[in-house]
PDB file of N, CA and C in Angstrom:
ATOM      1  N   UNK A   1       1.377  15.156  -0.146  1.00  0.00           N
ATOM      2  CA  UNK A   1       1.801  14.033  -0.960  1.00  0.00           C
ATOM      3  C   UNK A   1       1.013  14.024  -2.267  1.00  0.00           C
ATOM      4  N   UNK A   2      -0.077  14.694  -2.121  1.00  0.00           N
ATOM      5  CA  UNK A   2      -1.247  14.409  -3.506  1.00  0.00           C
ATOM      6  C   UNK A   2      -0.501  15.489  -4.241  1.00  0.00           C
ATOM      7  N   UNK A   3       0.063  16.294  -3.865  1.00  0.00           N
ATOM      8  CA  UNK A   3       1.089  17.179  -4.710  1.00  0.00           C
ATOM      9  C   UNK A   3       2.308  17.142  -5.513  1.00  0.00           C
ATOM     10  N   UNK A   4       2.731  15.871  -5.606  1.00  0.00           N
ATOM     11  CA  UNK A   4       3.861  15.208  -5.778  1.00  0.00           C
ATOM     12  C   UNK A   4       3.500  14.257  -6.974  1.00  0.00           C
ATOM     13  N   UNK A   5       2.430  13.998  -7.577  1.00  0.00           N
ATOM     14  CA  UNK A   5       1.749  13.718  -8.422  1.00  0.00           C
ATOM     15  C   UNK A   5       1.502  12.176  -8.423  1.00  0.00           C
ATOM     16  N   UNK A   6       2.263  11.340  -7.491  1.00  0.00           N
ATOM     17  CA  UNK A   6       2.124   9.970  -7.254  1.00  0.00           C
ATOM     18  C   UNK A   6       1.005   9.424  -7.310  1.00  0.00           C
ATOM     19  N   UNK A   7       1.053   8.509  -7.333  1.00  0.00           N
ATOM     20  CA  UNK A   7      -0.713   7.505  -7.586  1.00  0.00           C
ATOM     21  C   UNK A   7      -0.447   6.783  -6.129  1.00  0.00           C
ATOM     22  N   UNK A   8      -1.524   7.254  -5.219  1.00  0.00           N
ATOM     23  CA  UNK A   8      -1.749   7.069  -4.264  1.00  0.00           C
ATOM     24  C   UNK A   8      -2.717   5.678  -3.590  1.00  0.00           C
ATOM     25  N   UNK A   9      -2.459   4.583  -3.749  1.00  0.00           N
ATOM     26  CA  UNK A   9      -3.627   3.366  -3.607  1.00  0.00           C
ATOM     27  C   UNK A   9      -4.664   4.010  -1.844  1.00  0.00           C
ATOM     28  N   UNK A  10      -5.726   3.651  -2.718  1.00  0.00           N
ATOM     29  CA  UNK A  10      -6.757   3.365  -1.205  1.00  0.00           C
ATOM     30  C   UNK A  10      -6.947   2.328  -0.689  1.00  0.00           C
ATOM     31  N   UNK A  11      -7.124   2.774   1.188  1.00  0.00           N
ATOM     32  CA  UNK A  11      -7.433   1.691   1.707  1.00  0.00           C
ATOM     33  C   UNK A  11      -9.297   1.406   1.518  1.00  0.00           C
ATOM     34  N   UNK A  12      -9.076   0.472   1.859  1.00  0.00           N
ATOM     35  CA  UNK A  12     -10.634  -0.166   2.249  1.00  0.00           C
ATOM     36  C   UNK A  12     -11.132  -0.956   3.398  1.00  0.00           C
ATOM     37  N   UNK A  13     -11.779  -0.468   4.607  1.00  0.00           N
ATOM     38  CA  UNK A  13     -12.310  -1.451   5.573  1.00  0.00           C
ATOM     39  C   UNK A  13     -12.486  -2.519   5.946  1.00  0.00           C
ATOM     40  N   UNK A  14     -13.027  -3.103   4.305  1.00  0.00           N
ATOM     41  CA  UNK A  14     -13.568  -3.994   4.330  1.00  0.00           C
ATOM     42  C   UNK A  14     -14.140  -4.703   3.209  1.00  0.00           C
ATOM     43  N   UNK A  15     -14.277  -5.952   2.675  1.00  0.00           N
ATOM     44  CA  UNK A  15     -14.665  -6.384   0.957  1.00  0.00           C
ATOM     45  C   UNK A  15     -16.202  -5.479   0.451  1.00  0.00           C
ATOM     46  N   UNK A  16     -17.178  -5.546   1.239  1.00  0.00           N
ATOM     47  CA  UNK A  16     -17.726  -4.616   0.914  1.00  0.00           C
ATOM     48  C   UNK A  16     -17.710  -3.446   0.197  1.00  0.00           C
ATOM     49  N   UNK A  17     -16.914  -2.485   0.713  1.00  0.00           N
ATOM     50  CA  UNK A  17     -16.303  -1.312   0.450  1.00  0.00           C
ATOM     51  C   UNK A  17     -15.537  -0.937  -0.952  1.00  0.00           C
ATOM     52  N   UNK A  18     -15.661  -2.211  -1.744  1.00  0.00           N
ATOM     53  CA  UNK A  18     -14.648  -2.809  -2.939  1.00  0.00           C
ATOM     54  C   UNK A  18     -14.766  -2.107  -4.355  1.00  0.00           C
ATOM     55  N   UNK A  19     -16.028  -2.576  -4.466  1.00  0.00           N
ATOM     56  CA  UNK A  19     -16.881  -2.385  -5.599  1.00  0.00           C
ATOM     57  C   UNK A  19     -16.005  -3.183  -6.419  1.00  0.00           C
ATOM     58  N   UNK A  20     -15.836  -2.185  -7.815  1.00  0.00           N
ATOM     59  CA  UNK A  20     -14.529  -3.142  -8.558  1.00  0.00           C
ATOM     60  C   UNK A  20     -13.333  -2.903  -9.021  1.00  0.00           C
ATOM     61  N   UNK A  21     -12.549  -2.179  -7.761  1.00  0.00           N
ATOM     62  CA  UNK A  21     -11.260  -2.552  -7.771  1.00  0.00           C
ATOM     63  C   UNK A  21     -10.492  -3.411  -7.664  1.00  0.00           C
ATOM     64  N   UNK A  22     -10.002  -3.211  -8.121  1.00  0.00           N
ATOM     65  CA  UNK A  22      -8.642  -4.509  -8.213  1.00  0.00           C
ATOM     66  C   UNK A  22      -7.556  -4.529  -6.660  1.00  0.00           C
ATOM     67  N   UNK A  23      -7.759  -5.356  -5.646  1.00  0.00           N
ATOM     68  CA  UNK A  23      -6.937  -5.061  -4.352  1.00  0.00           C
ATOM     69  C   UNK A  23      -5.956  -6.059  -4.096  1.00  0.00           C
ATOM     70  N   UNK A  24      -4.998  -6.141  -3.754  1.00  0.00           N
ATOM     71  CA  UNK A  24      -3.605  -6.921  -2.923  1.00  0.00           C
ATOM     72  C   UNK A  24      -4.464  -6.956  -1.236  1.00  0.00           C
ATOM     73  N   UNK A  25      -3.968  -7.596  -0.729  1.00  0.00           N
ATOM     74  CA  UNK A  25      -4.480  -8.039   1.066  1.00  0.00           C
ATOM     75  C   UNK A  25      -2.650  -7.724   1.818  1.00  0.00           C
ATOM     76  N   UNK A  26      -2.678  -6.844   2.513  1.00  0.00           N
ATOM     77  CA  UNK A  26      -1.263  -6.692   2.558  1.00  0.00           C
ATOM     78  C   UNK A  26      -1.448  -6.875   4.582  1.00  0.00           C
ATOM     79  N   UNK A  27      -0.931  -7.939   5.088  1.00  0.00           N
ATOM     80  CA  UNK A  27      -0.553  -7.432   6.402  1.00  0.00           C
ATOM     81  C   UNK A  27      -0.113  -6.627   7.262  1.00  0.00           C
ATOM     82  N   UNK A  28      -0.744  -6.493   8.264  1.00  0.00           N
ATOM     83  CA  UNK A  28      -0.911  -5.019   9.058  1.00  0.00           C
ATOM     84  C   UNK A  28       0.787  -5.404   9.754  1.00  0.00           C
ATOM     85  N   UNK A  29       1.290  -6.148  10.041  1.00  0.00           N
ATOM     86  CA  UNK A  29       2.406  -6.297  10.639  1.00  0.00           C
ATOM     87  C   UNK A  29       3.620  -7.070   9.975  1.00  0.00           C
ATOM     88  N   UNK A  30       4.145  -6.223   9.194  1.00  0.00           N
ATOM     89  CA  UNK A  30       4.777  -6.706   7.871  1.00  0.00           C
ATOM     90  C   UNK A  30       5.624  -5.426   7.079  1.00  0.00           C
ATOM     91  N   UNK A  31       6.710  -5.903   6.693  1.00  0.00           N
ATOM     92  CA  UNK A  31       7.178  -4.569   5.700  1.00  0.00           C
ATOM     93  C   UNK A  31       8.041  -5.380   4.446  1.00  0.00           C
ATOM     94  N   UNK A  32       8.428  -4.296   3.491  1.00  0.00           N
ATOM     95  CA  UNK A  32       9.113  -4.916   2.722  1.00  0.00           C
ATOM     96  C   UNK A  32       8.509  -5.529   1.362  1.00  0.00           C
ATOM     97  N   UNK A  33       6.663  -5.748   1.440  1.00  0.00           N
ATOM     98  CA  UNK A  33       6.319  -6.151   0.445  1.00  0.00           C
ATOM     99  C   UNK A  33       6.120  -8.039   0.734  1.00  0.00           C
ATOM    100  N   UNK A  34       6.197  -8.276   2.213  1.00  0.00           N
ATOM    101  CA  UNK A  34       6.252  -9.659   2.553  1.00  0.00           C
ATOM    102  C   UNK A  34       4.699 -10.359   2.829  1.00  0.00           C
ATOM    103  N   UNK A  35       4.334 -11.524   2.469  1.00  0.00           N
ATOM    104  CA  UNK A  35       3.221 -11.886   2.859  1.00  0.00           C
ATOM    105  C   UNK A  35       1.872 -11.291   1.860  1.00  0.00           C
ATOM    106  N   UNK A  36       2.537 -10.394   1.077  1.00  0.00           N
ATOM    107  CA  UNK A  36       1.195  -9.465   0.196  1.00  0.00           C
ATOM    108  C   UNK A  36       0.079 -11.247  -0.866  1.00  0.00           C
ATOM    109  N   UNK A  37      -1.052 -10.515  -0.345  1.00  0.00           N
ATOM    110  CA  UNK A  37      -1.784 -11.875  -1.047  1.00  0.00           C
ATOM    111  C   UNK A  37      -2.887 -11.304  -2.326  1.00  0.00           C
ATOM    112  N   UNK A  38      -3.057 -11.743  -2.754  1.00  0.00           N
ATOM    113  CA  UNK A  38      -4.415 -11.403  -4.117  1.00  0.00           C
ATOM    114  C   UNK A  38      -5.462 -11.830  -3.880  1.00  0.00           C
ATOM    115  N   UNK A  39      -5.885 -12.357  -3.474  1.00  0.00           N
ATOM    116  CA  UNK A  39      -6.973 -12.974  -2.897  1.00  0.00           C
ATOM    117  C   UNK A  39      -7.319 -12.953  -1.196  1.00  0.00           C
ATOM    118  N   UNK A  40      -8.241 -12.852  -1.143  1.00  0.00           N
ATOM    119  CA  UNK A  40      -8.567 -12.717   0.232  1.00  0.00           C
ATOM    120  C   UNK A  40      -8.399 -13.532   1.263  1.00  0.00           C
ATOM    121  N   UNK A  41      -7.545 -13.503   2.340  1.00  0.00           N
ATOM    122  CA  UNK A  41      -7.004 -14.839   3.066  1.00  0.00           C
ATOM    123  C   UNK A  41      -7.781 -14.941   4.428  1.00  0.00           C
ATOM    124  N   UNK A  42      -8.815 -13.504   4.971  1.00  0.00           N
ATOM    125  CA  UNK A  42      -9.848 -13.835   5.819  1.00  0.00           C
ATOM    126  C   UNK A  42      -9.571 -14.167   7.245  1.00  0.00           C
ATOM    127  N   UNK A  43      -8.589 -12.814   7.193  1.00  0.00           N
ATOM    128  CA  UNK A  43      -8.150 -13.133   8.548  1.00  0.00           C
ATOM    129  C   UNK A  43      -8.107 -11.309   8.705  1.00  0.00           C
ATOM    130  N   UNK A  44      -8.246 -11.299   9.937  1.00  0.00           N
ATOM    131  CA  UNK A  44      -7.637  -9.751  10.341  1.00  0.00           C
ATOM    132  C   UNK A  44      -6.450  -9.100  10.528  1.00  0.00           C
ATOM    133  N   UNK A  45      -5.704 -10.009  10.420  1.00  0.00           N
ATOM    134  CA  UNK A  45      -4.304  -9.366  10.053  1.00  0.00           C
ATOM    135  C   UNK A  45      -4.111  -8.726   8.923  1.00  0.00           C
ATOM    136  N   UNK A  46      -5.049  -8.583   7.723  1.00  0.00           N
ATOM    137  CA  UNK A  46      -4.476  -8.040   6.740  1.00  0.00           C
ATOM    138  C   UNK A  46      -5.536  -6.750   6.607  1.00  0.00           C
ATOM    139  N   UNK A  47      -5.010  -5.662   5.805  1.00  0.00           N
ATOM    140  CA  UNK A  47      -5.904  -4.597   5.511  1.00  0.00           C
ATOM    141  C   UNK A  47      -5.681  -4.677   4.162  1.00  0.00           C
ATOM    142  N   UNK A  48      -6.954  -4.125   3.310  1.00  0.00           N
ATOM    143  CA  UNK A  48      -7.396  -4.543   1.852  1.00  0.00           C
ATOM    144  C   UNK A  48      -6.625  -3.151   1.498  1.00  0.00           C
ATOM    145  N   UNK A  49      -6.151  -3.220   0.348  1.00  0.00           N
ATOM    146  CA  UNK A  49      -5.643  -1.967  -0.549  1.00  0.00           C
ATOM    147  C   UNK A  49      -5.530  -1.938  -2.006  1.00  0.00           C
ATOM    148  N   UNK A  50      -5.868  -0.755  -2.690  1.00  0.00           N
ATOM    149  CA  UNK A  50      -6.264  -0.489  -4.204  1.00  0.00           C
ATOM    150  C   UNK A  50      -5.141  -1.088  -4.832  1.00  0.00           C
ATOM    151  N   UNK A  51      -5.216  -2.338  -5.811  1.00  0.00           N
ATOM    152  CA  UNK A  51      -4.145  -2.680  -6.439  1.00  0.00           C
ATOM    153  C   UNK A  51      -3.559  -1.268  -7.780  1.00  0.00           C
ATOM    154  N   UNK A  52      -2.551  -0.744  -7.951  1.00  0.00           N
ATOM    155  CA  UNK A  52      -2.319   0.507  -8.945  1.00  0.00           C
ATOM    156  C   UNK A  52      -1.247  -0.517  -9.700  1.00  0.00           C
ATOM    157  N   UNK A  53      -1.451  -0.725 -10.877  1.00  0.00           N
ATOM    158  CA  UNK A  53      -0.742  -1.435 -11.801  1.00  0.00           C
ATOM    159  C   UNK A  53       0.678  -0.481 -12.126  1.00  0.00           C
ATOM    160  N   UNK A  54       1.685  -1.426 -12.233  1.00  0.00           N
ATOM    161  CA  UNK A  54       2.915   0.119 -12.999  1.00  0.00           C
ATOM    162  C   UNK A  54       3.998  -0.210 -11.906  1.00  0.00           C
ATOM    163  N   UNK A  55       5.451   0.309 -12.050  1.00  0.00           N
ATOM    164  CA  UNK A  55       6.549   0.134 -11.082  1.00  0.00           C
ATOM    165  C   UNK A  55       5.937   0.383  -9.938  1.00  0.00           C
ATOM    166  N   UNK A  56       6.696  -0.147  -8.889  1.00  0.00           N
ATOM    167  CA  UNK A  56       6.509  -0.420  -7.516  1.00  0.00           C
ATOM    168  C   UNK A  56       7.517   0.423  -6.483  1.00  0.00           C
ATOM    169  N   UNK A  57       6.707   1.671  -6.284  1.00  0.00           N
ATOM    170  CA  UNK A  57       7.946   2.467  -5.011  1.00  0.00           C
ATOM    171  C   UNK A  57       7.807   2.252  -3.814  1.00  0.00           C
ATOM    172  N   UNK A  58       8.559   2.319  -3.395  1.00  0.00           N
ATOM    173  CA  UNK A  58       8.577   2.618  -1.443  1.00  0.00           C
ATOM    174  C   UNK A  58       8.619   4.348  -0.944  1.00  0.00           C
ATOM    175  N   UNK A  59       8.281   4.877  -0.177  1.00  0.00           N
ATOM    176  CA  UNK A  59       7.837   6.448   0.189  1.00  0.00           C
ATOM    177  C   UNK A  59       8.683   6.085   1.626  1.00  0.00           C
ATOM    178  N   UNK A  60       9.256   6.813   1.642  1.00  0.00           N
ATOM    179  CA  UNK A  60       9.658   7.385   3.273  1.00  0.00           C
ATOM    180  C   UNK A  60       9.416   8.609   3.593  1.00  0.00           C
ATOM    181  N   UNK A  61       8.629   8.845   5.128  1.00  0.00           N
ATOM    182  CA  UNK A  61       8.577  10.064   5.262  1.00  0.00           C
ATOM    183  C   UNK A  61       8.225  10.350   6.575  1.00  0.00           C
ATOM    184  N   UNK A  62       8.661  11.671   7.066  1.00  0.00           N
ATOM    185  CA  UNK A  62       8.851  11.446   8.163  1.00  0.00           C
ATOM    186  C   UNK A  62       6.877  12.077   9.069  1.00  0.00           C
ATOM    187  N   UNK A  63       6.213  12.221   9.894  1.00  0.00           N
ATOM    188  CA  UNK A  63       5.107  12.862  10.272  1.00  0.00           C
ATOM    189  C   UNK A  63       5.168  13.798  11.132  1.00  0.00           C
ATOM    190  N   UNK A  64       4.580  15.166  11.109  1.00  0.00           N
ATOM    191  CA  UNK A  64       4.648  16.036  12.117  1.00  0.00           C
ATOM    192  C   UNK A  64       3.671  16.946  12.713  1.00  0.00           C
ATOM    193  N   UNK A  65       3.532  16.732  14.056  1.00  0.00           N
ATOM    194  CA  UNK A  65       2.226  17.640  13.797  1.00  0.00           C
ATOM    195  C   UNK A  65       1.488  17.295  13.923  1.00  0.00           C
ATOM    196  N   UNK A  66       0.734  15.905  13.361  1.00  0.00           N
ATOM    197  CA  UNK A  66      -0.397  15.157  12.978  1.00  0.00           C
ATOM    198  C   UNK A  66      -0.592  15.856  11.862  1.00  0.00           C
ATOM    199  N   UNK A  67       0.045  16.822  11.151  1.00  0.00           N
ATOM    200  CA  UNK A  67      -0.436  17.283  10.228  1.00  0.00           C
ATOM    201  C   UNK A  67       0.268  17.256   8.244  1.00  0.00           C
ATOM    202  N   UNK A  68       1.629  18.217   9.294  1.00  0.00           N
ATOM    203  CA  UNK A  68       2.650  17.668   8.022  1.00  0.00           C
ATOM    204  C   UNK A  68       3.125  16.507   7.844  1.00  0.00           C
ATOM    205  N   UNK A  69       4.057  16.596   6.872  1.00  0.00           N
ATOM    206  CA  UNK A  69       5.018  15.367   6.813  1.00  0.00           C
ATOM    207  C   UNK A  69       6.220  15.893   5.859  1.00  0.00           C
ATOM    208  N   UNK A  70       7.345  15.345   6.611  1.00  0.00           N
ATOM    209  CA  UNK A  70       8.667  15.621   5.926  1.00  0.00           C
ATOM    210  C   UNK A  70       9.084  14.312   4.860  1.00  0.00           C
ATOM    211  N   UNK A  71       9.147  14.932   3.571  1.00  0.00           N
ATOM    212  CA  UNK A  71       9.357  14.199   2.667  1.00  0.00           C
ATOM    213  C   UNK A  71      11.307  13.693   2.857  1.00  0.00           C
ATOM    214  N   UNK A  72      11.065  12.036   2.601  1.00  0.00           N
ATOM    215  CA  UNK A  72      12.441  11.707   2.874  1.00  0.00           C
ATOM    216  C   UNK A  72      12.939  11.205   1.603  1.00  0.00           C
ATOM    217  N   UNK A  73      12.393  10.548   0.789  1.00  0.00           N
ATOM    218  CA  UNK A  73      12.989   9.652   0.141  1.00  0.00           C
ATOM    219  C   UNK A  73      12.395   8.302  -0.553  1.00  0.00           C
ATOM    220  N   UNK A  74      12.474   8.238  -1.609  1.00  0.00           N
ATOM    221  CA  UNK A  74      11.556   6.914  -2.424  1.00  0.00           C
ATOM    222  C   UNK A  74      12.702   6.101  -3.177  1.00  0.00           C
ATOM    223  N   UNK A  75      12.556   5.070  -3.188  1.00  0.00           N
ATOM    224  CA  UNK A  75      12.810   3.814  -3.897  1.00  0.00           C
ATOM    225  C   UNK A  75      12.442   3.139  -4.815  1.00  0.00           C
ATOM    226  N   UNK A  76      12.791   2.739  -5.932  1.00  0.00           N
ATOM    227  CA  UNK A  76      11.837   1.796  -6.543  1.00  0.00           C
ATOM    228  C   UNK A  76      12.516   0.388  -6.415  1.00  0.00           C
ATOM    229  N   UNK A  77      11.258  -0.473  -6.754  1.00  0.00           N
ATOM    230  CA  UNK A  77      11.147  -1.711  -6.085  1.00  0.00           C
ATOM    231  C   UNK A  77      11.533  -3.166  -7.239  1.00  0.00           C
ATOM    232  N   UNK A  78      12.354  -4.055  -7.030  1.00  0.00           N
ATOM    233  CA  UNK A  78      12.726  -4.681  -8.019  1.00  0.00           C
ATOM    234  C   UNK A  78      12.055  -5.887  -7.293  1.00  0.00           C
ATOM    235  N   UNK A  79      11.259  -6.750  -8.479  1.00  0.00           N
ATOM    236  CA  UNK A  79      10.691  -7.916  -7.541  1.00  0.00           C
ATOM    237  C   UNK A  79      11.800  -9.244  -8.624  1.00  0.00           C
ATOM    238  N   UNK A  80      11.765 -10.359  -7.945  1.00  0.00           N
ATOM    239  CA  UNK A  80      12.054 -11.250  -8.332  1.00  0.00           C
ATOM    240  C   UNK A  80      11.224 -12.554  -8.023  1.00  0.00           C
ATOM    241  N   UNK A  81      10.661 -13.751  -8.564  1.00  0.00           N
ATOM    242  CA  UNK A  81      10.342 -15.233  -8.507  1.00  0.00           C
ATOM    243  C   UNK A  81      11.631 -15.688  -7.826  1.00  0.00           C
ATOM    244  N   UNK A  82      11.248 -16.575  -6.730  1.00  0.00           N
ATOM    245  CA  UNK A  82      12.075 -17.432  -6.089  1.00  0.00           C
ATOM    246  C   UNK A  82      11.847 -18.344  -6.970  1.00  0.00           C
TER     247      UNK A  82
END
């Protein structure tokens, strides 16, 4: 995937781990871009991740191996204000 030239966000453990990136709090049980918070909501449901400024894709892909992965298909992401 680092071959594909995409900007790849990191995870992080934990606020610690931060330094000074810029992170979204995205829930571990969630898809779609639902529930994503900016601020830290301090619960364990969420895992911290590198905020990357710029359009917003979705990656599909498939895993194999534990090693490869079959590239499927990306999206880009249109947000709207309710």
């Amino acid at each position: 995937m680092i071959d594909s030239g995409l900007k790849i966000p990191k995870l992080f453990r934990n606020n610690k781990n931060i330094n000074k990136s810029k992170c979204i709090y995205k829930p571990k049980n969630s898809c779609g871009g639902y529930d994503i918070k900016y601020s830290n909501p301090k619960n364990s449901r969420y895992y911290i991740q590198e905020y990357i400024p710029g359009d917003t894709f979705s990656i599909s892909f498939f895993v194999c191996n534990n090693q490869q992965f079959k590239f499927l298909g990306f999206n880009k992401q249109f947000f709207k204000r309710l």
